[in-house]
C-alpha atoms as a PDB file:
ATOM      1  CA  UNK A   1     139.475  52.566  55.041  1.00  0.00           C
ATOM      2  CA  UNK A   2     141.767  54.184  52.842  1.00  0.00           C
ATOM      3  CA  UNK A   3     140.868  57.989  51.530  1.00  0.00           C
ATOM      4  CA  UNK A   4     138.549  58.176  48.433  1.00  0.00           C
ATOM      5  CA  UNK A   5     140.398  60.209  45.690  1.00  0.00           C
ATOM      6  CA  UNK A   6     138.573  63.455  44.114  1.00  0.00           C
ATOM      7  CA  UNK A   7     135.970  62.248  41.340  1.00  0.00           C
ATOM      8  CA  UNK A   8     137.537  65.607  39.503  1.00  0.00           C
ATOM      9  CA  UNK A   9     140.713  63.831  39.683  1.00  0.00           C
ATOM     10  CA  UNK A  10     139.276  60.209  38.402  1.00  0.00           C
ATOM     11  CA  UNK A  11     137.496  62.162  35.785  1.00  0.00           C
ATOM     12  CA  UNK A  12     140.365  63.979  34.157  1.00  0.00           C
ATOM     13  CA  UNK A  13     141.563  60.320  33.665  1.00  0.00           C
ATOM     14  CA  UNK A  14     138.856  59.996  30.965  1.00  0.00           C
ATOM     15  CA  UNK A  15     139.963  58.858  27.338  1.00  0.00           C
ATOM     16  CA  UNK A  16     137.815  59.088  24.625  1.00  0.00           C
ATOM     17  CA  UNK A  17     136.611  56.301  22.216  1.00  0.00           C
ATOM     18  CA  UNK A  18     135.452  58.595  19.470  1.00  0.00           C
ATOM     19  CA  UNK A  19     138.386  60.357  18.694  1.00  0.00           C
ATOM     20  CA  UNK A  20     136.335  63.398  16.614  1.00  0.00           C
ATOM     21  CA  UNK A  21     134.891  64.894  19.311  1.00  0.00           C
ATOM     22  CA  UNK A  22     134.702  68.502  20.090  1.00  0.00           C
ATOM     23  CA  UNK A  23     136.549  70.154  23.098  1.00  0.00           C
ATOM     24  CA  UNK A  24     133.593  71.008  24.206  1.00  0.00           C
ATOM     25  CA  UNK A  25     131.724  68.129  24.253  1.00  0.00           C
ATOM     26  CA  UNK A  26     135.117  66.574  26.014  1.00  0.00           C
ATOM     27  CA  UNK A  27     135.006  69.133  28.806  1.00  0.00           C
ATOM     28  CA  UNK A  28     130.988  68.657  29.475  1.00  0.00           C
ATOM     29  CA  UNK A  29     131.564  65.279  29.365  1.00  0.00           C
ATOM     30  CA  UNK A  30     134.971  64.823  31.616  1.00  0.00           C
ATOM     31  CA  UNK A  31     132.606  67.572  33.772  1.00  0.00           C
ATOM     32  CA  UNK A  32     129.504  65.137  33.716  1.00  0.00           C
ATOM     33  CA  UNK A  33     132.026  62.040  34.790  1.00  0.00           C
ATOM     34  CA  UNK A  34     132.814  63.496  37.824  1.00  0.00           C
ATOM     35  CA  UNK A  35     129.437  64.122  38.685  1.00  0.00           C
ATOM     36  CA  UNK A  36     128.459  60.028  37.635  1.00  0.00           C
ATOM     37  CA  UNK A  37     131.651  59.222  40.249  1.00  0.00           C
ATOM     38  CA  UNK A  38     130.631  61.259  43.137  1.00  0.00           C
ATOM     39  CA  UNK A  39     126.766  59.721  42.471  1.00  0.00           C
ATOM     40  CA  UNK A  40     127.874  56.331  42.459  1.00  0.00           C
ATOM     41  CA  UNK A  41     129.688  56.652  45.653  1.00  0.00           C
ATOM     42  CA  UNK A  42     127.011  58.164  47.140  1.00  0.00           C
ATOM     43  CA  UNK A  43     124.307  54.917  46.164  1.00  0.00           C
ATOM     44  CA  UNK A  44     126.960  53.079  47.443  1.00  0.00           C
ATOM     45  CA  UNK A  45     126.376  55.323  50.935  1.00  0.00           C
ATOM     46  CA  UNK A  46     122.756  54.963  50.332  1.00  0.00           C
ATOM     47  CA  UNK A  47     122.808  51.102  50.139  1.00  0.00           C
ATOM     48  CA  UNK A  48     124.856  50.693  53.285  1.00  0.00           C
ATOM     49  CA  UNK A  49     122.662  52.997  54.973  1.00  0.00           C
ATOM     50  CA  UNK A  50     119.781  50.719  53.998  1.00  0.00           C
ATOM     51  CA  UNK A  51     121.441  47.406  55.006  1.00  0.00           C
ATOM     52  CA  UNK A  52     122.116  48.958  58.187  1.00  0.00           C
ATOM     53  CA  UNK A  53     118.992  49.457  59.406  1.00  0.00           C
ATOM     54  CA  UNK A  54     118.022  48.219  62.896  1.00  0.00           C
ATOM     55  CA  UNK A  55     115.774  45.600  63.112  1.00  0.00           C
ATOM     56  CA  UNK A  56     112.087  46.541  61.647  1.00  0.00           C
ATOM     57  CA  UNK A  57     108.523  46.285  62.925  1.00  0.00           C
ATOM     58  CA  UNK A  58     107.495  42.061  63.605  1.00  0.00           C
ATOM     59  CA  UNK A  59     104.575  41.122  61.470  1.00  0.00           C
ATOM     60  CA  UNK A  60     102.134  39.675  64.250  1.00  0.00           C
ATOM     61  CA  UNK A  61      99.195  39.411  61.957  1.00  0.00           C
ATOM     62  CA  UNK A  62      98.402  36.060  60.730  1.00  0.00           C
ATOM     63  CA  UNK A  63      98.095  36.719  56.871  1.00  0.00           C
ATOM     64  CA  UNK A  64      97.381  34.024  54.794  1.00  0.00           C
ATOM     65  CA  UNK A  65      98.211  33.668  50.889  1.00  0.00           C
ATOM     66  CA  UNK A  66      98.117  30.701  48.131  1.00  0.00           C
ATOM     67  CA  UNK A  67     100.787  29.524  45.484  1.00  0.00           C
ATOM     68  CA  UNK A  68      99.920  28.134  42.383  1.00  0.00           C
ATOM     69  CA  UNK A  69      99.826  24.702  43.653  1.00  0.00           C
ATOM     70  CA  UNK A  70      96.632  26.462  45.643  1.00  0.00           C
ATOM     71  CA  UNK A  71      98.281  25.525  48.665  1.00  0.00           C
ATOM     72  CA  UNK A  72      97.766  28.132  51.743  1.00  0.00           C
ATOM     73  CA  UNK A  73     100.559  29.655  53.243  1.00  0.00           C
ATOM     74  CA  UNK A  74     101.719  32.064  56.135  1.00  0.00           C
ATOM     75  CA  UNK A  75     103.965  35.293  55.107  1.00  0.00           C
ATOM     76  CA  UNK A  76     106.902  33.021  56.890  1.00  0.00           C
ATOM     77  CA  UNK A  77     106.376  30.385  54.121  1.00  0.00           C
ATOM     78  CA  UNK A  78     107.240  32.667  51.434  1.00  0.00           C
ATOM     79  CA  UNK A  79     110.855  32.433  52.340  1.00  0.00           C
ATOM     80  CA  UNK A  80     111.515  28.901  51.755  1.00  0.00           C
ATOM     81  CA  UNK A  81     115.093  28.550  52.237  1.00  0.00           C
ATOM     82  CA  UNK A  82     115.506  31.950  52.338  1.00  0.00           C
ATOM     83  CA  UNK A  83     116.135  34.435  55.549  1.00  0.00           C
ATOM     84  CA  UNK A  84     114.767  37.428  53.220  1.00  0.00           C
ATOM     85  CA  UNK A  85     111.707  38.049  51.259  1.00  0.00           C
ATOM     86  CA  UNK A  86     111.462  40.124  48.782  1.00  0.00           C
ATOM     87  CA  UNK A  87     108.056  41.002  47.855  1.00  0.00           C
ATOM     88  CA  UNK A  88     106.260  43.163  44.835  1.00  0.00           C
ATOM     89  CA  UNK A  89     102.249  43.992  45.271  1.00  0.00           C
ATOM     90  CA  UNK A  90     100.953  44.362  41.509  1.00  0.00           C
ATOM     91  CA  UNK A  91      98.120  46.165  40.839  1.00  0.00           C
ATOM     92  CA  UNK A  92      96.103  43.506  39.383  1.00  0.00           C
ATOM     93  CA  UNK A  93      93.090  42.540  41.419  1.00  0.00           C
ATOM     94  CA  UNK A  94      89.974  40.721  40.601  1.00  0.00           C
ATOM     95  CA  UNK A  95      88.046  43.961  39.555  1.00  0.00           C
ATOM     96  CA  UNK A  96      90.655  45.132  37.258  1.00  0.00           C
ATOM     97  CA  UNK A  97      90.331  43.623  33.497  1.00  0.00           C
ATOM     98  CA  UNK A  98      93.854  43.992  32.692  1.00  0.00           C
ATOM     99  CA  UNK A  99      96.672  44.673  35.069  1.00  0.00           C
ATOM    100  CA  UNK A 100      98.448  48.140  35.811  1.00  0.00           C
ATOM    101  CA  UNK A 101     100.618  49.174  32.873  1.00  0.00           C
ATOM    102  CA  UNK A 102     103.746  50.774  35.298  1.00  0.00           C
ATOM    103  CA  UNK A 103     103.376  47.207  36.853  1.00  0.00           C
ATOM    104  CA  UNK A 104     103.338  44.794  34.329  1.00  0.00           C
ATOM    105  CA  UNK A 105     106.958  47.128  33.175  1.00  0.00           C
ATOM    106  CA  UNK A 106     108.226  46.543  36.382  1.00  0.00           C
ATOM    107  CA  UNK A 107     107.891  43.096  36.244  1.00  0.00           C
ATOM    108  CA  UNK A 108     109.030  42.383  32.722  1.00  0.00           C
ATOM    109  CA  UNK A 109     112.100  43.849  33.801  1.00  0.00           C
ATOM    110  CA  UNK A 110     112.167  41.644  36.877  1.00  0.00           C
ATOM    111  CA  UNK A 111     111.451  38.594  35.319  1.00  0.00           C
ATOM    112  CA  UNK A 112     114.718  38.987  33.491  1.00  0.00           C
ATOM    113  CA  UNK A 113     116.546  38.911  36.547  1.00  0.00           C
ATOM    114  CA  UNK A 114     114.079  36.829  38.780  1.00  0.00           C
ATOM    115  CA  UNK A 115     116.407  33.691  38.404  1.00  0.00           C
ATOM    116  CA  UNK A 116     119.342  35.435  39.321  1.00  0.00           C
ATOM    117  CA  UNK A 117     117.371  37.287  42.172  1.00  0.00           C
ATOM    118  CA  UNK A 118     115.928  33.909  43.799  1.00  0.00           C
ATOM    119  CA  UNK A 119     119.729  32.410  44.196  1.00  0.00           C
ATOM    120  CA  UNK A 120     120.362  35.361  47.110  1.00  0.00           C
ATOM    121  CA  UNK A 121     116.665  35.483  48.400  1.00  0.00           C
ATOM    122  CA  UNK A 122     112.702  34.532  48.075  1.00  0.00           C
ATOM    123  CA  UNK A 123     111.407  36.929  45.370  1.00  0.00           C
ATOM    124  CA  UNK A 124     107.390  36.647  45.167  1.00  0.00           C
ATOM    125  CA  UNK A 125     104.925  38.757  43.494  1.00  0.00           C
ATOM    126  CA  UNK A 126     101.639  39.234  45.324  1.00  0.00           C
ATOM    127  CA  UNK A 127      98.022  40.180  43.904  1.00  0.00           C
ATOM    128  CA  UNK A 128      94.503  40.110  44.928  1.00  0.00           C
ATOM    129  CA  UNK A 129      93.384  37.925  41.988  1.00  0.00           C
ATOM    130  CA  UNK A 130      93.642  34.692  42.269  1.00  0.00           C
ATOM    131  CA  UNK A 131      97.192  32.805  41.201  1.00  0.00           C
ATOM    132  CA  UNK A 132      95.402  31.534  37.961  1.00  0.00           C
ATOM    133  CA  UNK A 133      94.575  34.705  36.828  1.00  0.00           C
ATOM    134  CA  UNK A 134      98.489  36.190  37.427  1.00  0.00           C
ATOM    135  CA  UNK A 135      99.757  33.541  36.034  1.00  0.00           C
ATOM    136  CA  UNK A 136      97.782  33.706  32.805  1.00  0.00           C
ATOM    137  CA  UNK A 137      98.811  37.191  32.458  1.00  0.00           C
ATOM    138  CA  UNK A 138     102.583  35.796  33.172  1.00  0.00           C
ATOM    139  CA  UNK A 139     102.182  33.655  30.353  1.00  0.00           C
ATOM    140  CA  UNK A 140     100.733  35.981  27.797  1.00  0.00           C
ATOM    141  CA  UNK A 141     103.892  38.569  28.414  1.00  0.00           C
ATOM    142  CA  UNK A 142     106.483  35.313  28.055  1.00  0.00           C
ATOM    143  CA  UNK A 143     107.008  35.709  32.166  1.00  0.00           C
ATOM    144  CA  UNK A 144     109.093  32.154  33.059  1.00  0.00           C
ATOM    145  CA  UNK A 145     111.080  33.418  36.315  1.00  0.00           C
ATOM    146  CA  UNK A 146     108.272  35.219  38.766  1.00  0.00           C
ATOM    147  CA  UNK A 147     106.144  33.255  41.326  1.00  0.00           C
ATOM    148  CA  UNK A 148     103.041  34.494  41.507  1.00  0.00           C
ATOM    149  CA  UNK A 149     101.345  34.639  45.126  1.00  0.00           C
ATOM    150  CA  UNK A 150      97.585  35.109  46.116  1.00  0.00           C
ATOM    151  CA  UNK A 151      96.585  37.582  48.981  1.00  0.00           C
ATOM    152  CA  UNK A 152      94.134  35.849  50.907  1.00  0.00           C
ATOM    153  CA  UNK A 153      91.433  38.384  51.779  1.00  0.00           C
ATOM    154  CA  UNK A 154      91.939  41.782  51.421  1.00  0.00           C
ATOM    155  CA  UNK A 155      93.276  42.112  55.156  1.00  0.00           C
ATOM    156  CA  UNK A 156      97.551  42.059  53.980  1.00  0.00           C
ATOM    157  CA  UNK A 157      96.549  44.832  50.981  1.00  0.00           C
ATOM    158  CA  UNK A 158      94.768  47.119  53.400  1.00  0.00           C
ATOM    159  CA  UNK A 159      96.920  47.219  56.437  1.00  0.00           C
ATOM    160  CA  UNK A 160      99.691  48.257  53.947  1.00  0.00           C
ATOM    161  CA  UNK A 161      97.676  50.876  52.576  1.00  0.00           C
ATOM    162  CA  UNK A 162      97.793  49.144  49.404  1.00  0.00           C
ATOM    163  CA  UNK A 163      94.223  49.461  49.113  1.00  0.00           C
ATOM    164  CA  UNK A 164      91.303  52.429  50.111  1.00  0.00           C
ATOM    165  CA  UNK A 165      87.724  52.034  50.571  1.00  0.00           C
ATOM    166  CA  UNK A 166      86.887  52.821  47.223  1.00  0.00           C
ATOM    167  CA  UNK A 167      89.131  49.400  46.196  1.00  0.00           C
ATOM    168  CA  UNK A 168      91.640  51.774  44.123  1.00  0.00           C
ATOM    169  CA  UNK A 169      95.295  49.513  44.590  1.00  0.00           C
ATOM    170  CA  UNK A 170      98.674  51.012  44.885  1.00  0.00           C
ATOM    171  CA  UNK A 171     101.871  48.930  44.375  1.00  0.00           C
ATOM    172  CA  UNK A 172     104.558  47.769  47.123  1.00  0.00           C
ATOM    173  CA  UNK A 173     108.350  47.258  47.044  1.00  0.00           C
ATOM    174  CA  UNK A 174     108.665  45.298  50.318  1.00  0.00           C
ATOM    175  CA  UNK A 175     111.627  43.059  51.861  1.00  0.00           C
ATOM    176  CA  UNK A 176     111.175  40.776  55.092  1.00  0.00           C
ATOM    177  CA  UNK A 177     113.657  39.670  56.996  1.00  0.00           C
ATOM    178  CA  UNK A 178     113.133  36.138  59.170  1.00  0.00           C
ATOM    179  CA  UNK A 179     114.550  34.949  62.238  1.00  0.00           C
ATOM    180  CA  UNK A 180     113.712  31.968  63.671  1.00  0.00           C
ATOM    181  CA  UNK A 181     109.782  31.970  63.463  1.00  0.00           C
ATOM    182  CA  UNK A 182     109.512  35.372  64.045  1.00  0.00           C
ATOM    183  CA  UNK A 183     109.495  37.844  60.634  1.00  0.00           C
ATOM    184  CA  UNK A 184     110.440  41.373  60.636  1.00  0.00           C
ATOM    185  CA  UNK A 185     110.067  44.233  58.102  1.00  0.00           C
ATOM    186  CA  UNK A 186     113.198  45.011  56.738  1.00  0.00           C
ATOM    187  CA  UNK A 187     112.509  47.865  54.236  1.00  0.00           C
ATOM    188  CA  UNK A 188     109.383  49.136  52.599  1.00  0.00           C
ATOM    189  CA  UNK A 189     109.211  51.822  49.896  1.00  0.00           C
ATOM    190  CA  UNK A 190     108.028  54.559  51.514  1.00  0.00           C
ATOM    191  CA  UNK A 191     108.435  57.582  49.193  1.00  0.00           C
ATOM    192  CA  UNK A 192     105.359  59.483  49.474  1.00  0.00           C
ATOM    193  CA  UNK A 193     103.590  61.269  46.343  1.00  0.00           C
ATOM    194  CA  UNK A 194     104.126  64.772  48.084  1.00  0.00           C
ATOM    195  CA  UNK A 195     107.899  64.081  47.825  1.00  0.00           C
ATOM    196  CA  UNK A 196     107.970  64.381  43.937  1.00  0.00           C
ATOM    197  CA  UNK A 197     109.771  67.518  43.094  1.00  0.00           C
ATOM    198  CA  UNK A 198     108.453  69.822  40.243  1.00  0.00           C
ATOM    199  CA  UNK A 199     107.578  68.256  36.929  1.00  0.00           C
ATOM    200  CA  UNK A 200     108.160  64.540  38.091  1.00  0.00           C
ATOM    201  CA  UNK A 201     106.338  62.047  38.636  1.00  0.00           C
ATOM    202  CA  UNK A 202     106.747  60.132  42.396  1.00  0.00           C
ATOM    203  CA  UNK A 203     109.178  57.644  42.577  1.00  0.00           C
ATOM    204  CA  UNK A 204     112.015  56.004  45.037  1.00  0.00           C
ATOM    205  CA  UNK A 205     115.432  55.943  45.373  1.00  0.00           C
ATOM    206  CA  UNK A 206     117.043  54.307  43.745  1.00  0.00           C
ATOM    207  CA  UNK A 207     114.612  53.929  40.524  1.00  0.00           C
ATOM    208  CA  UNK A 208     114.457  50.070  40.276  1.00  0.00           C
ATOM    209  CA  UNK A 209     112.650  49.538  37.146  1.00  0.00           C
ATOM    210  CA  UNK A 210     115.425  49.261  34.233  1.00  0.00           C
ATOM    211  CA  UNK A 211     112.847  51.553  31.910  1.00  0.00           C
ATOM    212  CA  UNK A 212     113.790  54.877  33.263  1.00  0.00           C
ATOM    213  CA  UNK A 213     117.080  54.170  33.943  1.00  0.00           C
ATOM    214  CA  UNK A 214     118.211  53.550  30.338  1.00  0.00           C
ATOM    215  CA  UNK A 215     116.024  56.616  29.201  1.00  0.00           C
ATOM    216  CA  UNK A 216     117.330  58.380  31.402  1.00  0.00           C
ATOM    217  CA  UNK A 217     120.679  57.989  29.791  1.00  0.00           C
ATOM    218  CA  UNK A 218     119.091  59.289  26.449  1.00  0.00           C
ATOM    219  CA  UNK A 219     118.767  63.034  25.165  1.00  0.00           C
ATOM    220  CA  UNK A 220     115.116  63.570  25.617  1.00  0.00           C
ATOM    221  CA  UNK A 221     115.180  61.531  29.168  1.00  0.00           C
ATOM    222  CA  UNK A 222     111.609  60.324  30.466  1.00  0.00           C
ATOM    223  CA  UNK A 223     109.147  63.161  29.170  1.00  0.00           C
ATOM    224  CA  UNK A 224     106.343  64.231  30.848  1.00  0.00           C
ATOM    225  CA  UNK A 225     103.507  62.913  28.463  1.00  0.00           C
ATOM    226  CA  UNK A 226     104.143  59.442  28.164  1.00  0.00           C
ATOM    227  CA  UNK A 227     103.854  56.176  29.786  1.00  0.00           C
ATOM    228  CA  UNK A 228     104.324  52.491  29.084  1.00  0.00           C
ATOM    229  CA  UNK A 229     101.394  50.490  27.779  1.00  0.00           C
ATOM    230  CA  UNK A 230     100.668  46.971  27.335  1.00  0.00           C
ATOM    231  CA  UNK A 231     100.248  46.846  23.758  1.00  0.00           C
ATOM    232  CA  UNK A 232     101.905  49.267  21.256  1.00  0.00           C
END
């Protein structure tokens, strides 16, 4: 592997499309450059990292789940050709009247790249109501690309932690791998609320919901008083 030259070096490379700007605004910006190269590479570290992970925890428990077609499936299912599942828990179950805002964002976001997603692997979104229900939701929102999958029981929700005794839900970024008959977890998002540093609100890395990633690119960022709804 050849030696990676200095971002400070890349960035100094920089040429400016707006030909009026300041030298000061150049210099914070050439600075800021350097700073976007040296955090790309180090995603790029971060995603090896990830994919080489030895192999996860098997899923012995027999957990059951529906499709829309009501049919009744085991986790291994999901894949269909697939050797990895990817798999999103919403936070939309049968005692909720309308799904979880930060959710339904997520998702709208995903559907725009579900077709893309599902040529690589199985992409499936799981909930506690009933496929019906999910997909009605789907519908309203103009969601064409997501597959909607029924937890059977509560059994999958609660051995994830995905749901406490007082049936408050929490969502779940999780990828299977399969081999064979026997399925493995591959990654789970794991970052735990206590991780949040001061003034943000808990979240992995990397930040997969497009949302905060393009305001982050804007001058005012994400604020701290302010969420996504489901109607403006």
């Amino acid at each position: 592997m050849s030696e990676l030259r200095s971002a400070t070096e890349l960035a100094a490379k920089r040429v400016s499309r707006f030909p009026n700007e300041t030298a000061e605004y150049a210099a914070a910006r050439t600075a800021l450059l350097a700073e976007e190269i040296e955090a790309r590479r180090y995603l790029t570290k971060l995603a090896e990292q990830r994919m080489r992970l030895p192999p996860g925890p098997v899923v012995e428990k027999d957990y059951r789940f529906k499709d829309e077609n009501g049919r009744e499936l085991a986790l291994a299912d999901l894949f269909g050709k697939h050797h990895t599942l990817v798999t999103y828990f919403w936070m939309f179950g049968p005692q909720r009247e309308r799904p979880c805002p930060m959710c339904t964002n997520f998702l709208g976001g995903a559907n725009g790249n579900g077709a893309d997603v599902k040529q690589r692997v199985a992409f499936k979104i799981l909930g506690r109501s009933p496929v019906e229900r999910q997909r009605a939701f789907a519908m309203e929102r103009g969601w064409h690309d997501l597959d909607f999958i029924e937890t059977v029981g509560d059994d999958y929700a609660r051995d994830l932690g995905l749901l406490d005794d007082k049936g408050y839900e929490y969502p779940a970024f999780t990828v299977y791998q399969k081999h064979g008959n026997t399925v493995r977890v591959f990654y789970n998002g794991e970052m735990p609320a206590d991780a949040a540093d001061p003034g943000q609100d808990p979240r992995g890395a990397v930040d997969i919901a497009p949302l905060w990633n393009i305001l982050d690119m804007t001058p005012a960022g994400r604020g701290t008083d302010w969420y996504p709804k489901l109607n403006y």
